[in-house]
Protein backbone atom coordinates (compact mmCIF):
# COMPACT_ATOMS: atom_id res chain seq x y z
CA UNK A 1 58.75 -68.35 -270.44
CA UNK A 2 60.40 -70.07 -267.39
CA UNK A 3 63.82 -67.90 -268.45
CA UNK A 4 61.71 -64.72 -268.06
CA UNK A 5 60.08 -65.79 -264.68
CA UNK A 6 63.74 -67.11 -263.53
CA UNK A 7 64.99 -63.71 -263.86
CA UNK A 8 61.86 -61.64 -262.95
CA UNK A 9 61.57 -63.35 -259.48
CA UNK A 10 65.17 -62.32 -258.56
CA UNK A 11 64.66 -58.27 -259.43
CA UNK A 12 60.93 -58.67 -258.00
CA UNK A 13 62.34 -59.40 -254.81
CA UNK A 14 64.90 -56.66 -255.23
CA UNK A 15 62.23 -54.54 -255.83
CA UNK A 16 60.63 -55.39 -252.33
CA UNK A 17 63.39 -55.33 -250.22
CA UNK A 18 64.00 -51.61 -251.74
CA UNK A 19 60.70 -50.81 -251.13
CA UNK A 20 60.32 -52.22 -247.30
CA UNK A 21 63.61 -49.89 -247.41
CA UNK A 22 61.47 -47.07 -248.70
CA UNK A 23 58.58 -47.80 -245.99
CA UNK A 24 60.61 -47.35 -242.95
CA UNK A 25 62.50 -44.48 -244.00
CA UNK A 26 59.10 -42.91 -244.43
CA UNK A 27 57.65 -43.92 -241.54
CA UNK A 28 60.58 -42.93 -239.18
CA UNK A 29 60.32 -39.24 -241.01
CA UNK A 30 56.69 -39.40 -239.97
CA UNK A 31 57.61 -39.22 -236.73
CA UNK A 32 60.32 -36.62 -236.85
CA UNK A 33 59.26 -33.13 -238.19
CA UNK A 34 62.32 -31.80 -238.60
CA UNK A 35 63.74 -34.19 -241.35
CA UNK A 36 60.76 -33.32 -243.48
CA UNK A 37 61.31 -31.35 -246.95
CA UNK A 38 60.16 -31.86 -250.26
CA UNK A 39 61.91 -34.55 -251.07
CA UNK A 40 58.90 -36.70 -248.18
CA UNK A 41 56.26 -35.89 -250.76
CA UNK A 42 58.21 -38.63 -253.49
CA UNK A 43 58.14 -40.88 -250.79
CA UNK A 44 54.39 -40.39 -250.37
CA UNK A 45 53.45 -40.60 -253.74
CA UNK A 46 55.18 -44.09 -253.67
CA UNK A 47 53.53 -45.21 -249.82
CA UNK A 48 50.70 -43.44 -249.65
CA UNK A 49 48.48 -45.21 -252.33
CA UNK A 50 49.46 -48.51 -250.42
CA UNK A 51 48.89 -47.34 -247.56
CA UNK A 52 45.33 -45.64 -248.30
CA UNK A 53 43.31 -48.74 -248.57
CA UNK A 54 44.80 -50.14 -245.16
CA UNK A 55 43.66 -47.14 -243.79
CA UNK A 56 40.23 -47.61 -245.28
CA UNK A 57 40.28 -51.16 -243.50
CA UNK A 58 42.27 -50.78 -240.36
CA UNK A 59 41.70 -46.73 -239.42
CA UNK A 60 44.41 -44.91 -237.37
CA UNK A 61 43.89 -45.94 -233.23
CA UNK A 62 44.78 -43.68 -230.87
CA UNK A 63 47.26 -41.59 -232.75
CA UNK A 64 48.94 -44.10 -234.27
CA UNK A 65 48.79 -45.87 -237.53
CA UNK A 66 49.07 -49.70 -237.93
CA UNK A 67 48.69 -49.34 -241.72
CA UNK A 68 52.50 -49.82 -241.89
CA UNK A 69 52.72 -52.69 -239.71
CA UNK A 70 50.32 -54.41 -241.65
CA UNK A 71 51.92 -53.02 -245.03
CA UNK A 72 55.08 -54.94 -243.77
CA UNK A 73 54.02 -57.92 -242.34
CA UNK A 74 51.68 -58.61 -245.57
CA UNK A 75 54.80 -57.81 -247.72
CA UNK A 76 57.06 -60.30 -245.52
CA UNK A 77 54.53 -62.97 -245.15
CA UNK A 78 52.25 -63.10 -248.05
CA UNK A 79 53.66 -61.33 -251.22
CA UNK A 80 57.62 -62.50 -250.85
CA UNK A 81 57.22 -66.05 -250.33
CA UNK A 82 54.63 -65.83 -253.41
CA UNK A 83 57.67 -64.10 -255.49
CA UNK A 84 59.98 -66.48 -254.12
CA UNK A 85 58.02 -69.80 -254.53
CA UNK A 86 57.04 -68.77 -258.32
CA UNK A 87 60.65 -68.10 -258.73
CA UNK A 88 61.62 -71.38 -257.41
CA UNK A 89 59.30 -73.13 -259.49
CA UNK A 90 60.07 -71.55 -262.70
CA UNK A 91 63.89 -71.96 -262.32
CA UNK A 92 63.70 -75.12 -261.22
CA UNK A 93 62.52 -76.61 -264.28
């Protein structure tokens, strides 16, 4: 079981870093109208259900949308050091 987690952790946090990748490539085409095509609506089927229940919490002030800020900070500060420190654990024993 440890083998499994040992190499899990490692392609979880791939995973992440792809998808924090993902996040600000979609946000910076939010802001630029021009770049959109159809190809933004992949990207939003991948964000947007992430996003949606931030939203729900922390509504849109003023124009603009902290849903991604909090998206990344919770992915930076809560969900990769829990990928990393169960990977860590499992491959250290």
């Amino acid at each position: 079981m440890n083998a499994i987690a040992c190499t899990l952790g490692p392609l979880l946090l791939q995973l992440l870093n792809i998808y924090m990748i993902v996040l600000v490539v979609y946000a910076v085409i939010s802001w630029i109208p021009d770049l959109q095509g159809a190809w933004v609506r992949y990207l939003a089927a991948v964000i947007e259900p992430v996003l949606n229940p931030i939203r729900r919490i922390i509504p849109p002030m003023g124009g603009f949308d902290i849903a991604f800020i909090v998206l990344i900070l919770l992915l930076q500060f809560v969900v990769r050091p829990v990928i990393f420190s169960a990977t860590l654990h499992a491959c250290a024993f």
